[in-house]
C-alpha atoms as a PDB file:
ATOM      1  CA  UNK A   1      88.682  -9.423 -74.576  1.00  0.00           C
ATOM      2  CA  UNK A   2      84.922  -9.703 -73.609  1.00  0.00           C
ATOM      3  CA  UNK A   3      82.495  -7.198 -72.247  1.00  0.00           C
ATOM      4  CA  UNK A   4      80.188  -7.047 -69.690  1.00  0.00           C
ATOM      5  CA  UNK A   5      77.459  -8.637 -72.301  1.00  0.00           C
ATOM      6  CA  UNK A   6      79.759 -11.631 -72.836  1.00  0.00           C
ATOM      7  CA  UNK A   7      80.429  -9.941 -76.870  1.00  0.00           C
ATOM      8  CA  UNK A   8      83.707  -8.706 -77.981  1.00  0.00           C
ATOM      9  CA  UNK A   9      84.923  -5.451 -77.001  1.00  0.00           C
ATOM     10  CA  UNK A  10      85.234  -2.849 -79.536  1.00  0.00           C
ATOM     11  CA  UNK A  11      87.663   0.069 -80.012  1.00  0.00           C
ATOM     12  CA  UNK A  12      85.632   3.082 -81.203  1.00  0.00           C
ATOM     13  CA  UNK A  13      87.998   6.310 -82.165  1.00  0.00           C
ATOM     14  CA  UNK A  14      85.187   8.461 -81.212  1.00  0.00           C
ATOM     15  CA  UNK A  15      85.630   9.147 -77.377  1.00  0.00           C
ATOM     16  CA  UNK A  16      84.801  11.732 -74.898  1.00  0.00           C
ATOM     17  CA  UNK A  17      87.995  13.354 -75.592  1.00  0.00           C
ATOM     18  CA  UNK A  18      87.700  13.330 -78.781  1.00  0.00           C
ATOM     19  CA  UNK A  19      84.171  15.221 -78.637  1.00  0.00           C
ATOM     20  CA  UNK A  20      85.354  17.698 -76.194  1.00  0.00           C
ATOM     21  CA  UNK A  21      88.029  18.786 -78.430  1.00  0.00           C
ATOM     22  CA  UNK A  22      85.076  19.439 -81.242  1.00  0.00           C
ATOM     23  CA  UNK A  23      83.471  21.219 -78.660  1.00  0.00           C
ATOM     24  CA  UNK A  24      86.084  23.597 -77.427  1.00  0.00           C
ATOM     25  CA  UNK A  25      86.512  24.277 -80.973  1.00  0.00           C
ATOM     26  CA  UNK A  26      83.286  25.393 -81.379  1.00  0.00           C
ATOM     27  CA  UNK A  27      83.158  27.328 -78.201  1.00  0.00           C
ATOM     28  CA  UNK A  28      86.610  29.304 -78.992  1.00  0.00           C
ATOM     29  CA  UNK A  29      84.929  29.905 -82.596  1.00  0.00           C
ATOM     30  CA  UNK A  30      81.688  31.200 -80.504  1.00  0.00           C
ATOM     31  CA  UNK A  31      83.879  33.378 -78.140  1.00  0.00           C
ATOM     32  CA  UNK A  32      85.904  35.075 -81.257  1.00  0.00           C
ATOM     33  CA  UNK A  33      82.775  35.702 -83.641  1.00  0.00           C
ATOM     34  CA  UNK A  34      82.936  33.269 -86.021  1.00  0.00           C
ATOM     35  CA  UNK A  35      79.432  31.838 -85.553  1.00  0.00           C
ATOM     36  CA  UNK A  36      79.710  30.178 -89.110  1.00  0.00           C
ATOM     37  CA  UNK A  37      82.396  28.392 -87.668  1.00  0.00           C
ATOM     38  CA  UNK A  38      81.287  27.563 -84.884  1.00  0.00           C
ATOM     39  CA  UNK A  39      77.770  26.150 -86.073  1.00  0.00           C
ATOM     40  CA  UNK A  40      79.983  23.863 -87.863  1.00  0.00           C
ATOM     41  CA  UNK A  41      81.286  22.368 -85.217  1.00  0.00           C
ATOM     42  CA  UNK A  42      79.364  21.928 -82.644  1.00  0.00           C
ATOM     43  CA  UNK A  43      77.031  20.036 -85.253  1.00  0.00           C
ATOM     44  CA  UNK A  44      80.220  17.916 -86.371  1.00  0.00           C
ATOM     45  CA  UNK A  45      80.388  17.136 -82.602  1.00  0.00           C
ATOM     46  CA  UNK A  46      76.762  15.730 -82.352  1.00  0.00           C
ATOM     47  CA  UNK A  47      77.269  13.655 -85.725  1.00  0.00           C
ATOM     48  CA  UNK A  48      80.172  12.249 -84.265  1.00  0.00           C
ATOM     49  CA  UNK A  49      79.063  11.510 -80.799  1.00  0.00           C
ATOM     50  CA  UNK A  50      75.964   9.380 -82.274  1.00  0.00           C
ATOM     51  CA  UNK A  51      78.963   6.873 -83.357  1.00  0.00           C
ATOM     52  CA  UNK A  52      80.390   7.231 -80.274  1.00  0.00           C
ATOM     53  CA  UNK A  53      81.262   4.419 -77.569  1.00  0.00           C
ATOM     54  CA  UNK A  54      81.487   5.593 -73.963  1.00  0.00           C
ATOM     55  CA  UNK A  55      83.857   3.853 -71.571  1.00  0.00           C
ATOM     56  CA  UNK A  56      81.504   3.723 -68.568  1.00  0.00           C
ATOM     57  CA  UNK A  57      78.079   5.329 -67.080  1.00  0.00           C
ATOM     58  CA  UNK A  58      80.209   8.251 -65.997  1.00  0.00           C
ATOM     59  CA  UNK A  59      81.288   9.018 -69.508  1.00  0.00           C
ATOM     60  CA  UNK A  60      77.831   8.121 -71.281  1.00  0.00           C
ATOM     61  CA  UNK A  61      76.498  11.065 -69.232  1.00  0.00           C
ATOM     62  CA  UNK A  62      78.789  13.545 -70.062  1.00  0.00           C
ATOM     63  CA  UNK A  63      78.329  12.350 -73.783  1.00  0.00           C
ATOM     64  CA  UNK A  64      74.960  13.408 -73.101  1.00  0.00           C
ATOM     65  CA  UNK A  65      75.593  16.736 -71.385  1.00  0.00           C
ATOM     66  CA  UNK A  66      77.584  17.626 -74.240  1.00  0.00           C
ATOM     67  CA  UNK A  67      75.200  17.016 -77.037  1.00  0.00           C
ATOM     68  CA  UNK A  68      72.763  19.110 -75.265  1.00  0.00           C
ATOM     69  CA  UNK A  69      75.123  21.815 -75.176  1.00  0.00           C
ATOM     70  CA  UNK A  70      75.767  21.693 -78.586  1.00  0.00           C
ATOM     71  CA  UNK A  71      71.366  21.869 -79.784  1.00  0.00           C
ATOM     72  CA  UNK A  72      71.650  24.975 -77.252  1.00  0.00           C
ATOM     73  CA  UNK A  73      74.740  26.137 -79.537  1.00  0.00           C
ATOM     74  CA  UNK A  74      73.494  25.253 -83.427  1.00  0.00           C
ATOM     75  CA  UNK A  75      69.994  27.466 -81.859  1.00  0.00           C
ATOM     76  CA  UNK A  76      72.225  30.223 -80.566  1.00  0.00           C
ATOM     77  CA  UNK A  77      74.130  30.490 -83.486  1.00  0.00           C
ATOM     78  CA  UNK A  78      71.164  29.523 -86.295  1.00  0.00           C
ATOM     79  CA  UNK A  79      69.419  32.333 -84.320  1.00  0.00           C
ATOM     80  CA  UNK A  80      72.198  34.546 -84.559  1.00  0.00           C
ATOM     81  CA  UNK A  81      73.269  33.970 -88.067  1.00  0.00           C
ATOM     82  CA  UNK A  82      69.728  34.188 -89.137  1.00  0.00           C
ATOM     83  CA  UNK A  83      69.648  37.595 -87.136  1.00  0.00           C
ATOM     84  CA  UNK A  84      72.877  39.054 -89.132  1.00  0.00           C
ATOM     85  CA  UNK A  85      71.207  38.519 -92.217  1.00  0.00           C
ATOM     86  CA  UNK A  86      70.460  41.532 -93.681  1.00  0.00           C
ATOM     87  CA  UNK A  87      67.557  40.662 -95.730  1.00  0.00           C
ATOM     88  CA  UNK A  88      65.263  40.241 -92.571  1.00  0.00           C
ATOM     89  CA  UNK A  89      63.387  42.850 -91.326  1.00  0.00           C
ATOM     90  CA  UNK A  90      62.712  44.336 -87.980  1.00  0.00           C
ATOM     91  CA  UNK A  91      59.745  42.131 -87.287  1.00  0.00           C
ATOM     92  CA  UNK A  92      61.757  39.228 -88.243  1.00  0.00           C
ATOM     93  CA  UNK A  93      64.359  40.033 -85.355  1.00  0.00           C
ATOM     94  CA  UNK A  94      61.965  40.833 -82.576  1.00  0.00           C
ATOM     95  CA  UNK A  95      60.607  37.296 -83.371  1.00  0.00           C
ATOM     96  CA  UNK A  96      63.819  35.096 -83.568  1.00  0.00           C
ATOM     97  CA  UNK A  97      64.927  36.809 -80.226  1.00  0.00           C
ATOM     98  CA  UNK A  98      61.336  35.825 -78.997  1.00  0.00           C
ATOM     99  CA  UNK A  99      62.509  32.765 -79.974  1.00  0.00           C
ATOM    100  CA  UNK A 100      66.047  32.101 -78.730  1.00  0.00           C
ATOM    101  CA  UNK A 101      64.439  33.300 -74.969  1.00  0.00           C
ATOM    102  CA  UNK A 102      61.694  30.758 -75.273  1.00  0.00           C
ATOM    103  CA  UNK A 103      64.367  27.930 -76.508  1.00  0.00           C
ATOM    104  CA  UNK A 104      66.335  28.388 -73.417  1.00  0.00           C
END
């Protein structure tokens, strides 16, 4: 089979479906608490869609949607992690909520 480029096709196991699966996973971690989790995935979901292959334009741009979702995740849960931890101070809070408001 050829593509549009006259070059073989190639079968990538990474598809959209694929991702959105990572992503859901991350989001249901997200939506129970378990931000650890949930960091985890959503940056699994970015490593994976940069080997990625999209089927058409349509797809490519959802690929793309989706990795920005995730950065706006791994901040929101970096941020909120970061946050939890009980070694920062006051100060330290006020500024990564500063932060997370400018980042979005």
């Amino acid at each position: 089979m050829i593509n549009e480029f006259g070059g073989p096709n190639t079968i990538s196991l990474v598809n959209l479906e694929f991702l959105k699966s990572i992503y859901k996973e991350g989001f249901s971690q997200t939506t129970s608490g378990n931000f650890s989790d949930a960091l985890t995935s959503f940056q699994k979901c970015i490593q994976h869609a940069a080997i990625s292959a999209a089927a058409n334009l349509d797809e490519e741009t959802e690929i793309k949607k989706l990795i920005s979702s995730c950065v706006e995740y791994i901040i929101a849960m970096k941020t909120e992690l970061r946050r939890r931890d009980k070694a920062v101070t006051t100060t330290e809070q006020e500024n990564l909520a500063l932060a997370w408001i400018m980042s979005t």
